[in-house]
N, C-alpha and C. Protein backbone atom coordinates (compact mmCIF):
# COMPACT_ATOMS: atom_id res chain seq x y z
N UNK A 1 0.86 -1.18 0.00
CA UNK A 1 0.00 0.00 0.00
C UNK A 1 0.90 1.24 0.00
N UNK A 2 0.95 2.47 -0.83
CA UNK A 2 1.64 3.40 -0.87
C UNK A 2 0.93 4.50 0.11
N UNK A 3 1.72 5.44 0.08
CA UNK A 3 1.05 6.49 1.49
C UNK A 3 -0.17 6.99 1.16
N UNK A 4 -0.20 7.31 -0.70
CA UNK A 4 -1.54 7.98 -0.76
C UNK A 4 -2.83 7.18 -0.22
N UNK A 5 -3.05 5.85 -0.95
CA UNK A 5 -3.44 5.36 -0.61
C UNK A 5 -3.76 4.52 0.90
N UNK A 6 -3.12 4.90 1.47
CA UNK A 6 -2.86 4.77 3.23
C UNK A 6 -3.53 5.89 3.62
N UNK A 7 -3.24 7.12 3.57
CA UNK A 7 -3.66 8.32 3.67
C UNK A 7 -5.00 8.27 3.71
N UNK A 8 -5.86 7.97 2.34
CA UNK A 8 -7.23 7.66 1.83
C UNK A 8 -7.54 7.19 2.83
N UNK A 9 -7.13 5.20 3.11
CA UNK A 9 -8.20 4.81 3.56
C UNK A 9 -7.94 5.51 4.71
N UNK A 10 -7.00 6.18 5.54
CA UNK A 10 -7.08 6.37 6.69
C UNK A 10 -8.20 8.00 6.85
N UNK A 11 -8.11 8.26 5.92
CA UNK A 11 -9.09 9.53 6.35
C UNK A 11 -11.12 8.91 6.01
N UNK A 12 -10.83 7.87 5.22
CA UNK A 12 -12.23 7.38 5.25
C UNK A 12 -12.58 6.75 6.77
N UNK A 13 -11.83 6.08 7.22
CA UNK A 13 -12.00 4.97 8.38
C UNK A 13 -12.02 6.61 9.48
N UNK A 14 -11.69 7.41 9.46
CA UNK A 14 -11.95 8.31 10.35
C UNK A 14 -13.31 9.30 10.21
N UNK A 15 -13.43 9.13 9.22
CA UNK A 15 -14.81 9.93 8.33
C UNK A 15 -15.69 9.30 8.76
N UNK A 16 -15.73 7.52 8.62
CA UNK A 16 -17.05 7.37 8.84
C UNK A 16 -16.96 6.59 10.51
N UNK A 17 -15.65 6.93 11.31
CA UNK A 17 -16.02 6.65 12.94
C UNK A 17 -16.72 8.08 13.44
N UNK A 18 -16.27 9.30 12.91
CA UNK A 18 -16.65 10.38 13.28
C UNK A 18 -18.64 10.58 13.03
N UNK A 19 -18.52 10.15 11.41
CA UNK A 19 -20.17 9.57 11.17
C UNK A 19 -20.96 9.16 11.83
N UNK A 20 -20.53 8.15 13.08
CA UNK A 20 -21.15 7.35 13.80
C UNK A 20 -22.01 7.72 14.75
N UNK A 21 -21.12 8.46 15.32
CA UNK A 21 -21.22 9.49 16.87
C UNK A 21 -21.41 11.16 16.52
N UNK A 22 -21.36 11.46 15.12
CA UNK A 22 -21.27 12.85 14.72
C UNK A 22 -21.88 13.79 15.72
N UNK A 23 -23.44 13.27 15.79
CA UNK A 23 -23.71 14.55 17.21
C UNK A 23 -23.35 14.81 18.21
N UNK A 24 -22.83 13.17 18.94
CA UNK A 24 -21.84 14.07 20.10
C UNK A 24 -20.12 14.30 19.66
N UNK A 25 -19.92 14.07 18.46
CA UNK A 25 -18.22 14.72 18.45
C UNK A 25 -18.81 16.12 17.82
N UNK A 26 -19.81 16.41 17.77
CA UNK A 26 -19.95 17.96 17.28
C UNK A 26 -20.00 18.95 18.87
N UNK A 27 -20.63 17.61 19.56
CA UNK A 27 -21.07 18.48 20.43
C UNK A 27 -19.66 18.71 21.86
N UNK A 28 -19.34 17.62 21.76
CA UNK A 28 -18.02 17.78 22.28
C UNK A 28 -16.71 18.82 21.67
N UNK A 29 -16.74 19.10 20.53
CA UNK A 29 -16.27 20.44 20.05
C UNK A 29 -16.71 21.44 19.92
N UNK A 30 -18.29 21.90 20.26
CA UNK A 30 -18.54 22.71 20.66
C UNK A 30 -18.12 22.75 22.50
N UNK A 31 -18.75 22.21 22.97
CA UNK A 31 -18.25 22.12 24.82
C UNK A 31 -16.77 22.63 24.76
N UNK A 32 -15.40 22.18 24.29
CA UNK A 32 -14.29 22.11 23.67
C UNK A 32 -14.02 23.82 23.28
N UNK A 33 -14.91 23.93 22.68
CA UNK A 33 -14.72 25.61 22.50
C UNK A 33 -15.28 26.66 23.06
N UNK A 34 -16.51 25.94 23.72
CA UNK A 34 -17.05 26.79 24.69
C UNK A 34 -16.28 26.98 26.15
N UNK A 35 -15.55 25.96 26.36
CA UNK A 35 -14.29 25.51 27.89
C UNK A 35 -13.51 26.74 27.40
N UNK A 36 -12.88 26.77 26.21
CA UNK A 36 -11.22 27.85 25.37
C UNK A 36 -12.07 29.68 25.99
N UNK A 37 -13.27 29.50 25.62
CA UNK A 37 -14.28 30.78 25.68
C UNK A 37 -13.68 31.77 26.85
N UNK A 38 -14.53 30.49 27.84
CA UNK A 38 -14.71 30.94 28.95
C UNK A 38 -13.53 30.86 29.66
N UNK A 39 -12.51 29.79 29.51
CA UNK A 39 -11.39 29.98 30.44
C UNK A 39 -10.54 31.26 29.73
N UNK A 40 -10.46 31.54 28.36
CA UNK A 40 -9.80 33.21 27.81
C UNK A 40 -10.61 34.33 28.56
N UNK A 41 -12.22 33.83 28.90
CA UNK A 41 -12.73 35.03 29.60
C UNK A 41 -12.41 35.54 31.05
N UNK A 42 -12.45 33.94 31.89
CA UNK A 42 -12.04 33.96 33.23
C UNK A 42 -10.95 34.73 32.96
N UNK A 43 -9.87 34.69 32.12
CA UNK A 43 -8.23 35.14 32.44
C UNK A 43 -8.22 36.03 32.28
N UNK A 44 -8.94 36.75 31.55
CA UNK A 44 -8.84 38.09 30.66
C UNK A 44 -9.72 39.38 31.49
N UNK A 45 -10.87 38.58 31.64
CA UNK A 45 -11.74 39.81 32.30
C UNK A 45 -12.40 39.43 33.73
N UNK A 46 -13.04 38.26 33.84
CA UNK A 46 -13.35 37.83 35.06
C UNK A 46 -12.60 37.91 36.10
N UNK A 47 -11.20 37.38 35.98
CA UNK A 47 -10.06 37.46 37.02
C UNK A 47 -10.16 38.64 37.32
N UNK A 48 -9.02 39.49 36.20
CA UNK A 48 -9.25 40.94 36.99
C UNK A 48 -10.03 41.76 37.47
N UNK A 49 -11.10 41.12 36.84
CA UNK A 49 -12.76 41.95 37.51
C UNK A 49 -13.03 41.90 38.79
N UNK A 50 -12.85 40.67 39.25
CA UNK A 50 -13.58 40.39 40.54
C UNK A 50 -12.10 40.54 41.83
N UNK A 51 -10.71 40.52 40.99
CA UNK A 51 -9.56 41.01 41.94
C UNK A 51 -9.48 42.42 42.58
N UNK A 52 -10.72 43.16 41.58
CA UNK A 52 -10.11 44.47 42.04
C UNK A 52 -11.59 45.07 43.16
N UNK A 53 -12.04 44.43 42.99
CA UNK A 53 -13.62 44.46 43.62
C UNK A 53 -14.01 43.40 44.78
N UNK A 54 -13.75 42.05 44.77
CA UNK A 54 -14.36 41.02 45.38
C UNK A 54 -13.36 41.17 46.94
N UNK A 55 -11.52 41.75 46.81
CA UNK A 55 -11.18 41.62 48.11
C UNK A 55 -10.63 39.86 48.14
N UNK A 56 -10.59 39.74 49.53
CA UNK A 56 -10.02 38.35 50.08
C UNK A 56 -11.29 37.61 50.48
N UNK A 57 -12.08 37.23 49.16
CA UNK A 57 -13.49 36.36 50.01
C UNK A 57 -13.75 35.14 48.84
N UNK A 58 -14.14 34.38 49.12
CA UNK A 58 -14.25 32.56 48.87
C UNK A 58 -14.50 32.68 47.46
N UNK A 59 -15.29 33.78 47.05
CA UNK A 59 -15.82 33.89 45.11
C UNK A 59 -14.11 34.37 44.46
N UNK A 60 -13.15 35.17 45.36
CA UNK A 60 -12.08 35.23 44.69
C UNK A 60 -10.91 34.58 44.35
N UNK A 61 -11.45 33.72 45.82
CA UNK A 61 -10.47 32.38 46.02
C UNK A 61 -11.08 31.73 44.73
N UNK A 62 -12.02 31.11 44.57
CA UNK A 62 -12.72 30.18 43.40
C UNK A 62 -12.29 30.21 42.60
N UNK A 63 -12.43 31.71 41.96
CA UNK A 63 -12.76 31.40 40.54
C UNK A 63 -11.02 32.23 40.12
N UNK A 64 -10.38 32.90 41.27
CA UNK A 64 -9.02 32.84 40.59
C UNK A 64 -7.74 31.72 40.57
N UNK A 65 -8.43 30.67 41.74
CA UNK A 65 -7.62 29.64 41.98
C UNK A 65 -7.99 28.09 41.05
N UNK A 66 -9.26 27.97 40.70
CA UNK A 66 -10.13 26.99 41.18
C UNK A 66 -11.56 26.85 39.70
N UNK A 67 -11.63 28.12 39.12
CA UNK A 67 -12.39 28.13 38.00
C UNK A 67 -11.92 27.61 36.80
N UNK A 68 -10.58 27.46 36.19
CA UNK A 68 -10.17 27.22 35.29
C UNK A 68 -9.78 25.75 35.18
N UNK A 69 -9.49 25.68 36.55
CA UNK A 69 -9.60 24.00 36.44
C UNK A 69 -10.31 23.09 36.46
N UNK A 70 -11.56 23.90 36.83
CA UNK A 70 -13.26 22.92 36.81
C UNK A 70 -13.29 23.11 34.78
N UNK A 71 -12.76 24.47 34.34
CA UNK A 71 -12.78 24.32 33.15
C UNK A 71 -12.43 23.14 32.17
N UNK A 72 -11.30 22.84 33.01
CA UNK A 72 -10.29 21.89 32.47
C UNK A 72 -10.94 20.91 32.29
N UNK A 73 -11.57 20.74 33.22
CA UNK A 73 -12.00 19.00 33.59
C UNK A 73 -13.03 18.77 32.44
N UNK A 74 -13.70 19.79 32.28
CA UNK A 74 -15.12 19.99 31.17
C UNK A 74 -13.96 19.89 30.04
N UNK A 75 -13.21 20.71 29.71
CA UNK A 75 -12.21 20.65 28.11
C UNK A 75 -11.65 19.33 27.86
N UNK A 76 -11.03 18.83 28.82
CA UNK A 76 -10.74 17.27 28.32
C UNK A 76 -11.10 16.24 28.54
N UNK A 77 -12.27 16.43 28.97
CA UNK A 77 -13.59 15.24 28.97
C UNK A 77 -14.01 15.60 27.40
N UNK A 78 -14.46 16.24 26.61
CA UNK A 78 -14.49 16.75 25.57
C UNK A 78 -13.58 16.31 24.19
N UNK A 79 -12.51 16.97 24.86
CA UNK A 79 -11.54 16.35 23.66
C UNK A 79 -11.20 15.43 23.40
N UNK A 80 -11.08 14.27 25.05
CA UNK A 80 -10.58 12.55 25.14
C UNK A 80 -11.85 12.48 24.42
N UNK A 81 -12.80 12.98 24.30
CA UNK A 81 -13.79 11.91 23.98
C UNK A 81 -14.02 12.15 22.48
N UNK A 82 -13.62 13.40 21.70
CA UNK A 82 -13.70 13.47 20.19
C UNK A 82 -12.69 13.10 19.74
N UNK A 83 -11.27 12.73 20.60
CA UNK A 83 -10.40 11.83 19.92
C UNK A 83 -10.61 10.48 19.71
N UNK A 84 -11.13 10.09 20.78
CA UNK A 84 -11.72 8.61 20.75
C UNK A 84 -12.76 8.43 19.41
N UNK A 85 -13.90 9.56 19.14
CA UNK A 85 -14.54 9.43 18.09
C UNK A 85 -14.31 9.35 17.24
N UNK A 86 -12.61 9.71 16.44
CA UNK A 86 -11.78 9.41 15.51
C UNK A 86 -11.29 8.33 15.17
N UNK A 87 -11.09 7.29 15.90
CA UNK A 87 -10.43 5.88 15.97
C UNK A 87 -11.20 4.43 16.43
N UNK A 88 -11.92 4.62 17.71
CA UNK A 88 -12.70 3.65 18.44
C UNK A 88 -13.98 4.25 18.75
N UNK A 89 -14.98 4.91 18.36
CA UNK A 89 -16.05 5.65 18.82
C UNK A 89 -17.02 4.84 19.64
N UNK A 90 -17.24 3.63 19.96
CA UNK A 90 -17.81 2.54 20.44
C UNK A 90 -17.47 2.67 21.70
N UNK A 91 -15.88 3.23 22.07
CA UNK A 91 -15.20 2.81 23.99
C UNK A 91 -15.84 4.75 24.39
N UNK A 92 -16.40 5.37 23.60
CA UNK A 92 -16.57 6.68 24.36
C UNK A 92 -16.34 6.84 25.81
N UNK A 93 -16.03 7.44 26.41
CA UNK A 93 -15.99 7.70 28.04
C UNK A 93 -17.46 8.25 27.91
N UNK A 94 -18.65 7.66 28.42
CA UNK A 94 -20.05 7.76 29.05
C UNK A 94 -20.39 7.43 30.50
N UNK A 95 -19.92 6.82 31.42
CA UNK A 95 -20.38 6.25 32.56
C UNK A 95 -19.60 7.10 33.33
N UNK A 96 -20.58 7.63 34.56
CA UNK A 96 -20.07 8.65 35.21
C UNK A 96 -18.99 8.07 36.17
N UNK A 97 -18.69 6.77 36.33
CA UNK A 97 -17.79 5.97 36.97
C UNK A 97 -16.50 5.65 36.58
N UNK A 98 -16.90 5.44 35.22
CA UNK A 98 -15.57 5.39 34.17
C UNK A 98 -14.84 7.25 33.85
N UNK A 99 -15.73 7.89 33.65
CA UNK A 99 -15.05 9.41 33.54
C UNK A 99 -14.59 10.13 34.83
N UNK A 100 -15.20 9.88 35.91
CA UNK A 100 -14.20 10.13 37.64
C UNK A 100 -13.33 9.15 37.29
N UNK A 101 -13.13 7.86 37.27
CA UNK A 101 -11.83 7.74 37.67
C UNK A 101 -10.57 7.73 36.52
N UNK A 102 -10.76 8.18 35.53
CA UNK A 102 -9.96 8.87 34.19
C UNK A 102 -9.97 9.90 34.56
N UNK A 103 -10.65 11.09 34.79
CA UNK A 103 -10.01 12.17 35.27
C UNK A 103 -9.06 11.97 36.50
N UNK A 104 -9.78 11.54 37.36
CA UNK A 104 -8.75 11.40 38.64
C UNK A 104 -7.53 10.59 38.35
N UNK A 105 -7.37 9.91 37.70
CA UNK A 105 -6.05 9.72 37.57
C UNK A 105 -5.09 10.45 36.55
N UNK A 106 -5.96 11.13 35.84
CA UNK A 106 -5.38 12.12 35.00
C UNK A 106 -4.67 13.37 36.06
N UNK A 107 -5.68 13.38 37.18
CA UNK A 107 -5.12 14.99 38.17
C UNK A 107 -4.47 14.11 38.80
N UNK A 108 -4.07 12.87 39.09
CA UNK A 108 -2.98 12.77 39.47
C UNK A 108 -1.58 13.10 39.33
N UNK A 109 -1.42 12.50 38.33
CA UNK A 109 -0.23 12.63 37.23
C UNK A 109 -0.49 14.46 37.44
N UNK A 110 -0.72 14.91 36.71
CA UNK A 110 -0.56 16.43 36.65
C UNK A 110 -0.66 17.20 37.93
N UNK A 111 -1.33 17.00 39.22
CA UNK A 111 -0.85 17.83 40.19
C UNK A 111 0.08 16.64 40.96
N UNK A 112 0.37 15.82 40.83
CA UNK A 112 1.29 14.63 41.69
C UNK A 112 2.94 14.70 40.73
N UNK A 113 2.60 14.19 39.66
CA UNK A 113 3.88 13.62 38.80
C UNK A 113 4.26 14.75 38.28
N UNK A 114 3.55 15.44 37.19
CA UNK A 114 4.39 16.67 36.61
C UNK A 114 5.02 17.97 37.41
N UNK A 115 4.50 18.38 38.71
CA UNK A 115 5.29 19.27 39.15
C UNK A 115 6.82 18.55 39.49
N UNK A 116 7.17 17.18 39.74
CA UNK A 116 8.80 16.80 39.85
C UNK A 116 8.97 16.94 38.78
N UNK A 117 8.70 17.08 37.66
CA UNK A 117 9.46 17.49 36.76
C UNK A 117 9.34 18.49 35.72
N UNK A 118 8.45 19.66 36.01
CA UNK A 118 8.34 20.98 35.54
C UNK A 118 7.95 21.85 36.85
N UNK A 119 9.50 22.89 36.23
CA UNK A 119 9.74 24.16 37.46
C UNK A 119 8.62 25.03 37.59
N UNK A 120 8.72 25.66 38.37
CA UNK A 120 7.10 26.70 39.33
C UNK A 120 6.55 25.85 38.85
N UNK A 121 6.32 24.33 38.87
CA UNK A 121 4.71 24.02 39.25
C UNK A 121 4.76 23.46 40.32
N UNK A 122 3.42 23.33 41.28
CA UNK A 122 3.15 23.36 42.68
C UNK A 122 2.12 22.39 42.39
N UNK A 123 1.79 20.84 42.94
CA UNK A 123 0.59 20.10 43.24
C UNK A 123 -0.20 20.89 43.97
N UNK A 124 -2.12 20.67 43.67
CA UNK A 124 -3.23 20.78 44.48
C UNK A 124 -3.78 20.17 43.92
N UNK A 125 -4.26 19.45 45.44
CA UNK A 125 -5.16 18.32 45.40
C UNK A 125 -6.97 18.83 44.94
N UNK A 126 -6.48 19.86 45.47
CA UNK A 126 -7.78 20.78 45.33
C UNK A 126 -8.40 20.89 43.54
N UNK A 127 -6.72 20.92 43.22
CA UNK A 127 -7.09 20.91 41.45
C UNK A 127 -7.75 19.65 40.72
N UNK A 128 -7.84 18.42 41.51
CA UNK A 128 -7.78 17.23 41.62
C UNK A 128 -9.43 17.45 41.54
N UNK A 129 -9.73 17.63 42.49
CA UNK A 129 -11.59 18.34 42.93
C UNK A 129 -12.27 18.94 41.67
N UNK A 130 -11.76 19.90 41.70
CA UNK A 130 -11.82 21.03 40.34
C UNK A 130 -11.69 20.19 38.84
N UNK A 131 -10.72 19.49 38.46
CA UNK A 131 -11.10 18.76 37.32
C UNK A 131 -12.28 17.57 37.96
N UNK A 132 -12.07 17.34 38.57
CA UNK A 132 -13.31 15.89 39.05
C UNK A 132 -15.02 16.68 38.70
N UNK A 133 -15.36 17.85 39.47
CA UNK A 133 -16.04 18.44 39.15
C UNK A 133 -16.48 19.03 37.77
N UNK A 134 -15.39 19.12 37.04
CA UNK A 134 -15.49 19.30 35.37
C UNK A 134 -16.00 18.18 34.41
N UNK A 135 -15.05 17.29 35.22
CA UNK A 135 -15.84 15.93 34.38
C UNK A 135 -17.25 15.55 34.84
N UNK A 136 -17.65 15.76 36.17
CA UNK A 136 -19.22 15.40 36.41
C UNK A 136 -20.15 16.37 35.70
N UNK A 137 -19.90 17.25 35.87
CA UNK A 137 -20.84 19.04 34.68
C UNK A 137 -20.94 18.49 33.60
N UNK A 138 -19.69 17.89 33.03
CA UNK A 138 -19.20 17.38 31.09
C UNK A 138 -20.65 15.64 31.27
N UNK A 139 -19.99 15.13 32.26
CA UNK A 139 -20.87 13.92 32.18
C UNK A 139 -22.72 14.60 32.30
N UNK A 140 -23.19 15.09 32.87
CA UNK A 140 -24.06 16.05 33.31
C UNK A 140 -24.43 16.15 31.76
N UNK A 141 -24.11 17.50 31.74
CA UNK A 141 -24.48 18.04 30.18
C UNK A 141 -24.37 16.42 29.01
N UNK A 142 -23.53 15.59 28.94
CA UNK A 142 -24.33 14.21 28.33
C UNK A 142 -25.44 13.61 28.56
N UNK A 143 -25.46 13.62 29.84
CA UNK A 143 -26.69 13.06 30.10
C UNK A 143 -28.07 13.40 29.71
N UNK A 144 -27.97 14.45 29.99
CA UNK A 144 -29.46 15.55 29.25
C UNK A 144 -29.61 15.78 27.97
N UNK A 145 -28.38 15.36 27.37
CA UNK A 145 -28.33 15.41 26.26
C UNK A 145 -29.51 14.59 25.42
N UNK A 146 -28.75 13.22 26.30
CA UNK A 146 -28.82 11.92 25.68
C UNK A 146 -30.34 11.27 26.31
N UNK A 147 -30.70 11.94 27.17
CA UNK A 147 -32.35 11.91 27.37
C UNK A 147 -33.28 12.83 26.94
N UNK A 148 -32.81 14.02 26.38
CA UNK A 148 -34.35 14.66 25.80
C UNK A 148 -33.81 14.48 24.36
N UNK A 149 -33.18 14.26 23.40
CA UNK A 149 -32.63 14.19 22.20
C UNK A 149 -33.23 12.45 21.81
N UNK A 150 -33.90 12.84 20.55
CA UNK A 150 -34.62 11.87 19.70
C UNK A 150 -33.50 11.43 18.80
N UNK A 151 -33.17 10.18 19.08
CA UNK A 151 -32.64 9.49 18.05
C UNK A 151 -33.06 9.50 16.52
N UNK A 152 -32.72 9.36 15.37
CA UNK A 152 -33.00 9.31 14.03
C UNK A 152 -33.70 7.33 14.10
């Protein structure tokens, strides 16, 4: 088989896994871009908004410590799951049992493992919470999805 032809079938076999599941890999790239939205908004205007106004109280703690990473948890519940729709669309992450403990071991590794080995970063477990909470909202918003939405 030469590359073009590799190429081909490989963009068909992705064409029609994406086919399969199309409404939720649409909808997971929308969620996906709606997460980019709002966490450019938190950084941009929310943060400084509520830093120069809110003081030392629990809404400033939140959402300057603590909002972007509930973001997180919603953005790559999203994306694991429209990559998956590219290749295996059948193993989706759906069960709110299976997506806690993939995230949580995902905030492991990243507030546990990657700060030993990338400088100024600092573990929180708290961040751990904050993505866990992202993925239950992300599982959430499936769910409702996938009960008022009429199948074809």
């Amino acid at each position: 088989m030469d590359n073009e032809s590799f190429l081909r079938e490989s963009i068909r076999y992705i064409h029609e896994n994406v086919q399969s599941v199309k409404f939720y890999a649409l909808m997971d790239a929308v969620i996906l871009l709606l997460a980019a939205i709002l966490f450019y908004a938190n950084e941009c205007l929310i943060t400084p908004a509520i830093s120069s106004f809110a003081g030392e109280t629990i809404w400033h703690y939140l959402i300057t410590s603590h909002a972007n990473d509930l973001l997180g948890g919603i953005a790559f519940m999203a994306y694991t799951n429209l990559l998956i729709s590219l290749v295996r669309p059948e193993v989706r992450l759906k069960k709110l049992a299976v997506i806690a403990v993939y995230i949580f071991l995902c905030g492991l590794f990243w507030e546990g493992v990657a700060p030993l080995f990338i400088a100024n970063s600092v573990g929180d477990p708290l961040d751990i919470l904050s993505y866990l909470i992202g993925a239950v909202l992300y599982w959430a918003c499936l769910s409702v999805v996938k009960t008022t939405r009429k199948e074809p």
